[in-house]
Protein backbone atom coordinates (compact mmCIF):
# COMPACT_ATOMS: atom_id res chain seq x y z
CA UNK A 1 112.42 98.97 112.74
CA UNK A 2 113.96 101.90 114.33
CA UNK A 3 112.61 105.25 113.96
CA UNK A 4 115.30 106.96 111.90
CA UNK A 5 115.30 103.91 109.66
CA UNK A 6 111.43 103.78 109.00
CA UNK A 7 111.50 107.65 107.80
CA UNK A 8 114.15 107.32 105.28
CA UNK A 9 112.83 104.37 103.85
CA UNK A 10 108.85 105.53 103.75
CA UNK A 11 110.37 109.19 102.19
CA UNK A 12 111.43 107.17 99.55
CA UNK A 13 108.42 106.04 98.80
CA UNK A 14 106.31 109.10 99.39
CA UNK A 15 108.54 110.44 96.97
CA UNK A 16 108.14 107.98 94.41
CA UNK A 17 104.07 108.56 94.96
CA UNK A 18 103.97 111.96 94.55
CA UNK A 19 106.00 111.55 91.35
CA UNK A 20 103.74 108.94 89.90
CA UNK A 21 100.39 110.75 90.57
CA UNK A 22 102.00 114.44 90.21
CA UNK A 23 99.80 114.97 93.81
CA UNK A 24 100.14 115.72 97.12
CA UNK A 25 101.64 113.06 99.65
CA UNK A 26 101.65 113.51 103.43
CA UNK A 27 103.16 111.48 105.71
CA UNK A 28 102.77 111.66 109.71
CA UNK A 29 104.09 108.61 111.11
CA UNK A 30 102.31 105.98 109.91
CA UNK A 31 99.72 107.39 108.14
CA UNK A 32 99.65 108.77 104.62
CA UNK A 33 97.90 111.30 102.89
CA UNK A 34 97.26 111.70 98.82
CA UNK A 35 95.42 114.29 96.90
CA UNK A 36 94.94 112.83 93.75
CA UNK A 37 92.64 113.64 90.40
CA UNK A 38 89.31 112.20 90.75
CA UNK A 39 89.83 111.01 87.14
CA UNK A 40 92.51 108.43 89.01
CA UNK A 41 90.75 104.94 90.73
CA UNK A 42 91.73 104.93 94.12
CA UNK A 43 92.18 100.85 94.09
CA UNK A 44 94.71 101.37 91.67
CA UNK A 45 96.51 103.77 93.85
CA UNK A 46 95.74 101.54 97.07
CA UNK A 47 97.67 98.58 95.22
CA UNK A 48 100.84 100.64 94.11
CA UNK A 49 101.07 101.79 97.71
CA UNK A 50 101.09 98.70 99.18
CA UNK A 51 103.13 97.69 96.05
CA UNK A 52 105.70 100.09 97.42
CA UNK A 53 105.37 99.28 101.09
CA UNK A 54 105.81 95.61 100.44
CA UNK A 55 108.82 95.96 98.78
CA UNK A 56 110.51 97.64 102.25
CA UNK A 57 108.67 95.01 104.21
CA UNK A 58 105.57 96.91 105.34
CA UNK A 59 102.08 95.83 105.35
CA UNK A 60 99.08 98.37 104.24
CA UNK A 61 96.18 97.98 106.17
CA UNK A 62 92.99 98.20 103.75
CA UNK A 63 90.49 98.41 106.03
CA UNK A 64 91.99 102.08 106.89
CA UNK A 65 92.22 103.26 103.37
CA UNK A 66 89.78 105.75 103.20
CA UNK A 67 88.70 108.20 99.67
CA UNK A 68 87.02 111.55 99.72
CA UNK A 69 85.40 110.19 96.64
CA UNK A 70 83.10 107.86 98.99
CA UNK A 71 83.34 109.28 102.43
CA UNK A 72 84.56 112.12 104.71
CA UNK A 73 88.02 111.78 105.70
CA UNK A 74 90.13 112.72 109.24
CA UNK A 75 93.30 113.21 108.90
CA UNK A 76 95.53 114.87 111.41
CA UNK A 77 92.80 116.41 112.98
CA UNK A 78 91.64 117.85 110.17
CA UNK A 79 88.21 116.25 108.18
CA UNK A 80 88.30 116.65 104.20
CA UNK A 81 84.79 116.20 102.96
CA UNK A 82 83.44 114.24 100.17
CA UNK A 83 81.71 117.34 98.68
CA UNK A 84 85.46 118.89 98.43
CA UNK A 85 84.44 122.10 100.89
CA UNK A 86 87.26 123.21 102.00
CA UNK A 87 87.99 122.14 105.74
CA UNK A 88 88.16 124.85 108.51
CA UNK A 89 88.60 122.66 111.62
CA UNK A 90 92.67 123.47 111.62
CA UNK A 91 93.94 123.53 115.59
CA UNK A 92 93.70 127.31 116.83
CA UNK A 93 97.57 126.81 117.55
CA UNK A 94 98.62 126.59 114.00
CA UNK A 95 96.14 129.38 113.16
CA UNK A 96 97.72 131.77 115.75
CA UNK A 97 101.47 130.77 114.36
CA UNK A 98 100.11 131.89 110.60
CA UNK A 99 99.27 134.62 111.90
């Protein structure tokens, strides 16, 4: 799948995510991000996405699907912690351009 034609059709489903869980969704390449409530069980969120990726022919690897609710998380360089403290290891780069 070419490049161009993997981004349009994983927006679309990003999209469609962060309508259904009224969250957060990140993509970066092949990776994906949600913030959702804790009152929502990540399996059930792990099967619509990989619903959703099935339907455009993509595969969801389970044994990378990590939640913040059992573990720390990395995620573009940047750990989110299971006890929700906010994460300060951002790249001194993007700190400087905020600035």
């Amino acid at each position: 799948m070419s490049g161009f034609l993997y981004c349009v059709c994983t927006d679309v489903v990003l999209e469609i995510l962060a309508n259904e869980f009224n969250d957060a969704v990140v993509g970066y390449e092949d990776d994906i991000c949600l913030g959702i409530d804790d009152s929502i069980d990540p399996e059930k969120v792990i099967e619509r996405v990989s619903e959703l990726f099935a339907y455009i022919g993509l595969e969801v690897n389970r044994d990378k699907c990590h939640c913040t609710k059992f573990e720390d998380v990395k995620f573009m360089g940047i750990t989110y912690h299971k006890d929700k403290s906010i994460p300060i290891a951002l790249a001194p780069e993007l700190l400087e351009e905020a600035k």
